[in-house]
Protein backbone atom coordinates (compact mmCIF):
# COMPACT_ATOMS: atom_id res chain seq x y z
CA UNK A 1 204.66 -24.33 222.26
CA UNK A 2 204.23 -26.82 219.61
CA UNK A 3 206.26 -25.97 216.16
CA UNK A 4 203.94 -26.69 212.97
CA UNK A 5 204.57 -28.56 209.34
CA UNK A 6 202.85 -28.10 206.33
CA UNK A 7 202.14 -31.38 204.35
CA UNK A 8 201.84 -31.95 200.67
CA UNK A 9 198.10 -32.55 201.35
CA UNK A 10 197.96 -28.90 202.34
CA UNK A 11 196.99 -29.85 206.08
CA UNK A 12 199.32 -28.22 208.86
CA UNK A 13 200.39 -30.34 211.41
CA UNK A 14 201.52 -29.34 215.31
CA UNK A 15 204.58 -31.15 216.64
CA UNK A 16 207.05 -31.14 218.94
CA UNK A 17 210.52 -32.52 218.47
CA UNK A 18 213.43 -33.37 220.37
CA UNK A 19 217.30 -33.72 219.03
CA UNK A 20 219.20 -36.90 220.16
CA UNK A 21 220.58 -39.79 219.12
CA UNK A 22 219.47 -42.34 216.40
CA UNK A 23 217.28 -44.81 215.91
CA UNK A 24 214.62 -41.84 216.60
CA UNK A 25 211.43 -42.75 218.36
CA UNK A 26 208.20 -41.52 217.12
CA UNK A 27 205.04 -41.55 219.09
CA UNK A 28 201.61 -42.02 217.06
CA UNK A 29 198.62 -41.32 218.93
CA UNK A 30 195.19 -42.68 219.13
CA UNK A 31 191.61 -41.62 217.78
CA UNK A 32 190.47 -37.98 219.15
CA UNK A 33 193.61 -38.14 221.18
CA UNK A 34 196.33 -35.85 220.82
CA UNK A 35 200.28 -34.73 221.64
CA UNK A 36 199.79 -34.05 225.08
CA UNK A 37 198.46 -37.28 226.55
CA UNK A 38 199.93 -39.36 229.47
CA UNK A 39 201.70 -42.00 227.18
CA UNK A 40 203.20 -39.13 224.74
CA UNK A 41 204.67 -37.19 227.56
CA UNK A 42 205.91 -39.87 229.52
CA UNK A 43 208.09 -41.40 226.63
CA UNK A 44 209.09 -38.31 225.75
CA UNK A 45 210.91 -37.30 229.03
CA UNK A 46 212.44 -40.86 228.92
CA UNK A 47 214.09 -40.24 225.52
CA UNK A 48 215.20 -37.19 226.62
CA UNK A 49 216.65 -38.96 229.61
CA UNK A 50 218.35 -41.51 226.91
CA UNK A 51 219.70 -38.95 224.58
CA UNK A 52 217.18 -40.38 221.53
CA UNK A 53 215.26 -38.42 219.44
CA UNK A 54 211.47 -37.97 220.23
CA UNK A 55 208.94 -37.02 217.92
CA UNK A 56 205.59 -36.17 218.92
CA UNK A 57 202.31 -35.12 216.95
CA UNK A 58 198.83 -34.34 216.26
CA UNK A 59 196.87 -35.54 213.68
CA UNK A 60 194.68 -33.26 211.32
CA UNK A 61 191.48 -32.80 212.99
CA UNK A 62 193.66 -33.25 216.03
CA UNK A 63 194.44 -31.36 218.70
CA UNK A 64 196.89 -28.32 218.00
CA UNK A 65 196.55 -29.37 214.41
CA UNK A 66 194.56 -28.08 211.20
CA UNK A 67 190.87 -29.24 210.03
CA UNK A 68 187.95 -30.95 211.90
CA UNK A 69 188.08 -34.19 213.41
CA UNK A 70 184.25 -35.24 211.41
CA UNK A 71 186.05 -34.69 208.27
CA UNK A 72 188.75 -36.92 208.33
CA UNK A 73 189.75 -40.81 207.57
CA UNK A 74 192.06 -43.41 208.34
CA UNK A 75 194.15 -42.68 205.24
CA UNK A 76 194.30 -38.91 206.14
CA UNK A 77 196.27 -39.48 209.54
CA UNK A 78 198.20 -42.15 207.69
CA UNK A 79 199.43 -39.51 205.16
CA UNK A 80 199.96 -36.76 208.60
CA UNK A 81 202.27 -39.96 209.59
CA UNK A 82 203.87 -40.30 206.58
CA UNK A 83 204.75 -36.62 206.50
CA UNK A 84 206.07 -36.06 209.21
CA UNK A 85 208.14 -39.03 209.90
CA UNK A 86 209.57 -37.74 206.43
CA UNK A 87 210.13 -34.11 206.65
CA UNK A 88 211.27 -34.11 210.98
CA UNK A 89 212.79 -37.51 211.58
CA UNK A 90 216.62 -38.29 210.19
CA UNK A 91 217.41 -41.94 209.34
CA UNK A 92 215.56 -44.77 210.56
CA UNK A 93 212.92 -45.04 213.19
CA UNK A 94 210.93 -46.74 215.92
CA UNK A 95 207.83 -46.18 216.02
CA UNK A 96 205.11 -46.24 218.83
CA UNK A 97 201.65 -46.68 218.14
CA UNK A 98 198.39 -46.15 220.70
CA UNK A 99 195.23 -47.21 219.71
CA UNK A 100 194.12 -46.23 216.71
CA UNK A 101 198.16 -45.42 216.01
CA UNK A 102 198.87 -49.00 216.37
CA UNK A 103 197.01 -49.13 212.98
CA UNK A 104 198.64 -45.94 211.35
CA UNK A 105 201.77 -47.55 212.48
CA UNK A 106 201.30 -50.63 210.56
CA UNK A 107 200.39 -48.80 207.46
CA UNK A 108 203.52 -46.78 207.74
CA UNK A 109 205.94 -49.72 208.38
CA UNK A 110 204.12 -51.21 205.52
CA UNK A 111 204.75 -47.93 203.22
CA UNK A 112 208.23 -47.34 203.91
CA UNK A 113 209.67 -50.20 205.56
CA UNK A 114 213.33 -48.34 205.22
CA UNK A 115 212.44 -45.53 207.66
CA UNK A 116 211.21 -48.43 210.59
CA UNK A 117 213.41 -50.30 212.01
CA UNK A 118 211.40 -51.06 215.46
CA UNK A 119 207.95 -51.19 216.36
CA UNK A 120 205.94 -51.36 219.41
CA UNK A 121 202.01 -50.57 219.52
CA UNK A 122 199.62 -50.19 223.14
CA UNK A 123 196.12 -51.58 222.84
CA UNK A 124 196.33 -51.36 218.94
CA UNK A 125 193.24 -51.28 217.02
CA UNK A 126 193.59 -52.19 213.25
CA UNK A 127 190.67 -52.38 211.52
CA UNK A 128 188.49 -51.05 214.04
CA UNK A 129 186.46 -49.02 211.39
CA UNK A 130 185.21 -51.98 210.10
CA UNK A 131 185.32 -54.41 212.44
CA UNK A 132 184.81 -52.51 215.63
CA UNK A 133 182.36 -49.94 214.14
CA UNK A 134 180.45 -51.11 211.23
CA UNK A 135 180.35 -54.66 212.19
CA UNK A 136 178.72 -54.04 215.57
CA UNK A 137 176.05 -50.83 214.21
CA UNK A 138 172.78 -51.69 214.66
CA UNK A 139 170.75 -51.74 211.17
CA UNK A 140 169.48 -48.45 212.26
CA UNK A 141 172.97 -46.93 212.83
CA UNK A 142 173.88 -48.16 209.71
CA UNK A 143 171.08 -46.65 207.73
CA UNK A 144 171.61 -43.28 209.85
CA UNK A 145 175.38 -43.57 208.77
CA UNK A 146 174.07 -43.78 204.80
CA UNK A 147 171.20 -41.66 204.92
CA UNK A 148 172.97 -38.97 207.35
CA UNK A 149 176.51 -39.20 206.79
CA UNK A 150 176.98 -39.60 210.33
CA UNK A 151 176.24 -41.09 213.20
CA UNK A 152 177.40 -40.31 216.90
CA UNK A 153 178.52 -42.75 219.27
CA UNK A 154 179.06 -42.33 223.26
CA UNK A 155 182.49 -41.82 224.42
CA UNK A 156 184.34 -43.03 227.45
CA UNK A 157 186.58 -40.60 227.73
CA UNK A 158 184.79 -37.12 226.86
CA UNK A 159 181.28 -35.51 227.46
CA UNK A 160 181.21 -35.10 223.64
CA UNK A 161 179.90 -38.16 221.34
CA UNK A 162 182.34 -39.72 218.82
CA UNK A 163 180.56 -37.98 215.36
CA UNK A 164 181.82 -41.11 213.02
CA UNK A 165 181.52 -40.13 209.44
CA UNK A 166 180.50 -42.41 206.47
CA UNK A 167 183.19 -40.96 204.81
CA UNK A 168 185.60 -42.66 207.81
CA UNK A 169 183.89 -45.86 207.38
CA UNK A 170 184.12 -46.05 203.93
CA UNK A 171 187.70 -44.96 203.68
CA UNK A 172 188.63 -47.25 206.22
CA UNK A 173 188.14 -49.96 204.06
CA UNK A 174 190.85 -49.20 201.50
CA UNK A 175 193.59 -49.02 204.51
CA UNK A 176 192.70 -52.62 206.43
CA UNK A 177 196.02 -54.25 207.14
CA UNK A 178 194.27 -57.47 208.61
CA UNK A 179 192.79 -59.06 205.01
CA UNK A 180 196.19 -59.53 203.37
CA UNK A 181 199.63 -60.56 204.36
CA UNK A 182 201.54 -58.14 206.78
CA UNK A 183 205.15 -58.54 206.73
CA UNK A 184 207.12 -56.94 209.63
CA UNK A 185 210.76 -57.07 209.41
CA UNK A 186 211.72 -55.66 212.51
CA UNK A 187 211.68 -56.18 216.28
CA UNK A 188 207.80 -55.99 217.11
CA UNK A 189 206.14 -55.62 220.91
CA UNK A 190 202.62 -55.75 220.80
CA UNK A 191 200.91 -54.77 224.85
CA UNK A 192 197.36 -55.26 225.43
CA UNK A 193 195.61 -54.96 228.76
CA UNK A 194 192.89 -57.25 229.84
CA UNK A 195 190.57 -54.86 231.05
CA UNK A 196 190.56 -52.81 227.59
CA UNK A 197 186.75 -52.18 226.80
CA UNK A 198 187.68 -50.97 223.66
CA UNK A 199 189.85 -52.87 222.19
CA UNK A 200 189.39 -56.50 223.54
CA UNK A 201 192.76 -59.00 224.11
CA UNK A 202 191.47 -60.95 220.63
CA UNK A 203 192.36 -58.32 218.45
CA UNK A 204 195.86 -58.30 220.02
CA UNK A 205 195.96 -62.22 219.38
CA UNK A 206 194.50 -61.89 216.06
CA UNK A 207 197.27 -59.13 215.06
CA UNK A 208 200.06 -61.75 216.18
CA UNK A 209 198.56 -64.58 214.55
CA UNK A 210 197.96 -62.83 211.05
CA UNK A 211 201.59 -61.10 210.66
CA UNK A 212 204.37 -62.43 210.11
CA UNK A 213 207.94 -61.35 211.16
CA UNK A 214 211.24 -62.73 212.46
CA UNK A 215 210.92 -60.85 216.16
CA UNK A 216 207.74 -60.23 217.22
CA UNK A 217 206.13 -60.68 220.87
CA UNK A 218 203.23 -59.98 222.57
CA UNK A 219 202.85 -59.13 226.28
CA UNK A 220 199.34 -59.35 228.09
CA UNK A 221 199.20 -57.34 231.31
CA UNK A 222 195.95 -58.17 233.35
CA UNK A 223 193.42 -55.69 234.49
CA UNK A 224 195.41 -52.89 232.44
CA UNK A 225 193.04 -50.69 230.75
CA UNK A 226 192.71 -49.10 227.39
CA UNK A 227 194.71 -45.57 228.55
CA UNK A 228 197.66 -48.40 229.63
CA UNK A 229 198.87 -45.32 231.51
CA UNK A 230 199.59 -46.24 234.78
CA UNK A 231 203.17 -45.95 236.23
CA UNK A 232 203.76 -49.85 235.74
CA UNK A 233 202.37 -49.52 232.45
CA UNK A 234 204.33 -46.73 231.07
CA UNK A 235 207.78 -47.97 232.43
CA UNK A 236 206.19 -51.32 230.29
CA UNK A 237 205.91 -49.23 227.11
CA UNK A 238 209.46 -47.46 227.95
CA UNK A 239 210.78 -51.27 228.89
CA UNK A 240 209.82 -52.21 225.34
CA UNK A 241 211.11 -49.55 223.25
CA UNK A 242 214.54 -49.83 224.83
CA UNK A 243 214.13 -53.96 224.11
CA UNK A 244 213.80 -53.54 220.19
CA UNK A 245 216.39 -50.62 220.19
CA UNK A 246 218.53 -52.97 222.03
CA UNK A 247 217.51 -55.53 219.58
CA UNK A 248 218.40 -53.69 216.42
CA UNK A 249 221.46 -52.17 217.99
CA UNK A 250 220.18 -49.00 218.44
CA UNK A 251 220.69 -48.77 222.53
C-alpha cells in the first residue's frame, strides 16, 4: 500500500519509499503513467538488491494520487517532483526520468541542481507539448483546443483518448527546457529506442546536441520501443544508473 504526502500546493501525492544507502534513486514517470509500471518496479527491486534508496511516485491526476489527470500541466507534476524529492529523499539524488519524466527531470535538475547529482532519462520527451502536440494539430484541432478547451487524442496504450487540455498546452510553454541553455553538471545517460512511435530518435539527438555538460552520453538501442521495458532493456536502464553512481562515487 502506497504511503501519501501532502504538498504545499495542497495536492496529495501516493508514494512508495525504500530505506538504503545514498546517492538515492528516484524514479519519475511518464504522461498518464503511474507507480506501478514495468520500468518503476523493476528498478525498484534492483535498488533494493543494491542497498540504495528508491523512491517511487504518482503524479497528481495520477494514479493513486489526488485530482484529475484533464486538469493538470507540465508545471504541476514538476512541483509533485519537486515535493517530494524534498520532503522523502535525504541528501543528493539520481534521478530517472520516462517519457514525459525525462522532461520533469530536467526541470528539476535545473531547479535544484544540489539535490541531483546523476541523471538518466528513457525515451525522454521535453517539449512534447509544444512540439509534439501543438506543432503537429491540425488547424481544426487547434481551434477545437481554443474554442473547447480540449481536445482528445487516440492512445496507444489505453482504450481511453488522451483529453489534452488548453490549459496543458499553454502551460507547457512557460516550462520548455529546449529554447535556452541547459546546463547539466552531472553524469547524464540519455536511452532512446529506434522503434519509439512516440518519441522519435531526433528528439534524443536534439536533447544531446542542445545541453551542455561535462559527462553526458547517449545510447541508441534498435527496434526498442517507447515502454523500453523488455528484459534487455531494463537491465540497460539498471546498467546505467549503476554507471553514473559509479561515476559520482556513489556505487
Amino acid at each position: 500500500m502506497p504511503e501519501y504526502l501532502d504538498t504545499p500546493t495542497g495536492r496529495r501525492i501516493a508514494f512508495n519509499r525504500s530505506a538504503g544507502k545514498g546517492p538515492g534513486v528516484v524514479f519519475l514517470g511518464g504522461l498518464r503513467s503511474d507507480m506501478e509500471g514495468t520500468k518503476a518496479i523493476a528498478l525498484e527491486a534492483w535498488a533494493k538488491k543494491e542497498g540504495r534508496a528508491f523512491l517511487r511516485f504518482d503524479y497528481s491526476g495520477h494514479g493513486q494520487s489526488s485530482g484529475r489527470f484533464e486538469e493538470g500541466a507540465i508545471g504541476d507534476w514538476f512541483e509533485d517532483a519537486v515535493a517530494a524529492i524534498t520532503a522523502l529523499t535525504d541528501g543528493p539524488q539520481v534521478l530517472v526520468g520516462s517519457s514525459m519524466g525525462g522532461w520533469v527531470s530536467l526541470l528539476v535538475s535545473r531547479a535544484m541542481p544540489e539535490n541531483v547529482v546523476g541523471l538518466v532519462t528513457i525515451a525522454a520527451a521535453p517539449d512534447f507539448t509544444e512540439d509534439g502536440m501543438w506543432s503537429e494539430f491540425s488547424e481544426e484541432q487547434r481551434r477545437q483546443l481554443v474554442t473547447e478547451g480540449q481536445v482528445a487524442l487516440p492512445s496507444d496504450y489505453s482504450d481511453e483518448p488522451y483529453i489534452i487540455s488548453r490549459r496543458l498546452i499553454e502551460e507547457g510553454r512557460t516550462r520548455l527546457v529546449l529554447r535556452d541553455p541547459l546546463r547539466l553538471p552531472m553524469p547524464v545517460r540519455f536511452l532512446q529506442g529506434t522503434a519509439d512511435t512516440d518519441v522519435p530518435v531526433s528528439v534524443a539527438m536534439r536533447l544531446l546536441d542542445h545541453a551542455e555538460g561535462p559527462d553526458m552520453r547517449l545510447t541508441i538501442v534498435k527496434d526498442a520501443d517507447h515502454r523500453f521495458s523488455t528484459p534487455d532493456c531494463l537491465r540497460l536502464v539498471e546498467a546505467s544508473v549503476a554507471e553514473v553512481l559509479a561515476r559520482i562515487g556513489g556505487a
